[in-house]
Protein backbone atom coordinates (compact mmCIF):
# COMPACT_ATOMS: atom_id res chain seq x y z
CA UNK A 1 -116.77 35.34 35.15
CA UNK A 2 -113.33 34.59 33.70
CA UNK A 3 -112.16 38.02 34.28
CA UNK A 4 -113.63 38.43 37.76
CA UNK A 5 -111.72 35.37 38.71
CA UNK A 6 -108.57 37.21 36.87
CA UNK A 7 -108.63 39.61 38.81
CA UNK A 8 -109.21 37.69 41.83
CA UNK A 9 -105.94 35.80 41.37
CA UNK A 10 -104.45 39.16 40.22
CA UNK A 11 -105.23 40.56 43.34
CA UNK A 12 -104.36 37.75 45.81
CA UNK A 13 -100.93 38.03 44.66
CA UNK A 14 -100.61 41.86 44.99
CA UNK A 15 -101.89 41.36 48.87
CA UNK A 16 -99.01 39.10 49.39
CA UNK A 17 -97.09 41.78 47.52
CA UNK A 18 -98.49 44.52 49.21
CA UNK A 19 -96.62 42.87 52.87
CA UNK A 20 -93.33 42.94 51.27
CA UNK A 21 -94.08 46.36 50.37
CA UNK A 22 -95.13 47.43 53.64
CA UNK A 23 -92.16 45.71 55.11
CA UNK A 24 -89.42 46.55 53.01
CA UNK A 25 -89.99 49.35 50.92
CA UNK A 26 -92.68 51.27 53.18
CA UNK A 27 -96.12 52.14 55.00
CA UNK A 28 -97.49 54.55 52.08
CA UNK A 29 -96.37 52.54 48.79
CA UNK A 30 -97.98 49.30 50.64
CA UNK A 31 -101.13 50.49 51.52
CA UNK A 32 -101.61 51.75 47.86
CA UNK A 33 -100.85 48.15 46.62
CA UNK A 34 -103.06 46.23 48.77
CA UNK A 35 -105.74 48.87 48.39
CA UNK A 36 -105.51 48.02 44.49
CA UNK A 37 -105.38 44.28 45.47
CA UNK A 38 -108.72 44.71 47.89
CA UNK A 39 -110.19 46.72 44.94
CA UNK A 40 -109.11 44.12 42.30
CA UNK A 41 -110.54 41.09 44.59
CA UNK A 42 -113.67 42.79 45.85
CA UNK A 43 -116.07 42.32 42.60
CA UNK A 44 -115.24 38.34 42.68
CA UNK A 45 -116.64 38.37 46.37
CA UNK A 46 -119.79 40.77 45.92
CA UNK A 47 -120.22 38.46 42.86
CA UNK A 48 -120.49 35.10 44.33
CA UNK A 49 -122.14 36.20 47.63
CA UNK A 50 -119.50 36.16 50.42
CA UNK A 51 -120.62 38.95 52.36
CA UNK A 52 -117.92 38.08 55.28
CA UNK A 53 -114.93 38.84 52.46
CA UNK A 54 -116.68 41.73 51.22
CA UNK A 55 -117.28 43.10 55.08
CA UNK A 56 -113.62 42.62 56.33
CA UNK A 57 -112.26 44.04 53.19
CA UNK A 58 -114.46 47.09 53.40
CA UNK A 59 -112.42 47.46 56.84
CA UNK A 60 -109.21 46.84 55.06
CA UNK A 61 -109.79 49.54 52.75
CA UNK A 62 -111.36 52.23 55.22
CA UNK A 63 -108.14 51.68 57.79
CA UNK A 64 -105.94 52.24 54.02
CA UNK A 65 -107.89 55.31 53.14
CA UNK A 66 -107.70 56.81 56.74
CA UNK A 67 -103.67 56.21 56.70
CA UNK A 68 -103.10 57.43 53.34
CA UNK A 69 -105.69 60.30 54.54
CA UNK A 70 -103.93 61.21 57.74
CA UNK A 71 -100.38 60.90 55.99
CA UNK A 72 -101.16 63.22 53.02
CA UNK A 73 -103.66 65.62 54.72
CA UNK A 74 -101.54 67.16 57.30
């Protein structure tokens, strides 16, 4: 459990990260860290039952995929 919450923590920060990325840097190299950060946080959700977190982050990562999707495939 102590590494789920590890990562948890881990991966709160790189979402707070991952908006200074998308504002400063840019759109592609911010989606890639907050879909780490959604990947990092998502086991401590399924884990301790909180189906709303694990719902809205599956949306998170689907609307990442499909821009990193419709950047790179074209």
């Amino acid at each position: 459990m102590v590494t789920i919450s590890n990562m948890r923590m881990l991966g709160c920060i790189l979402i707070v990260c991952s908006h200074f990325t998308l504002i400063y840097v840019g759109v592609i190299p911010g989606v890639i860290v907050h879909l780490i950060a959604d990947f990092l946080t998502m086991p401590f959700f399924i884990k301790n039952k909180m189906w709303d977190m694990v719902v809205m982050l599956s949306f998170l990562v689907v609307i990442g995929v499909s821009k990193l999707v419709t950047n790179y495939g074209t």
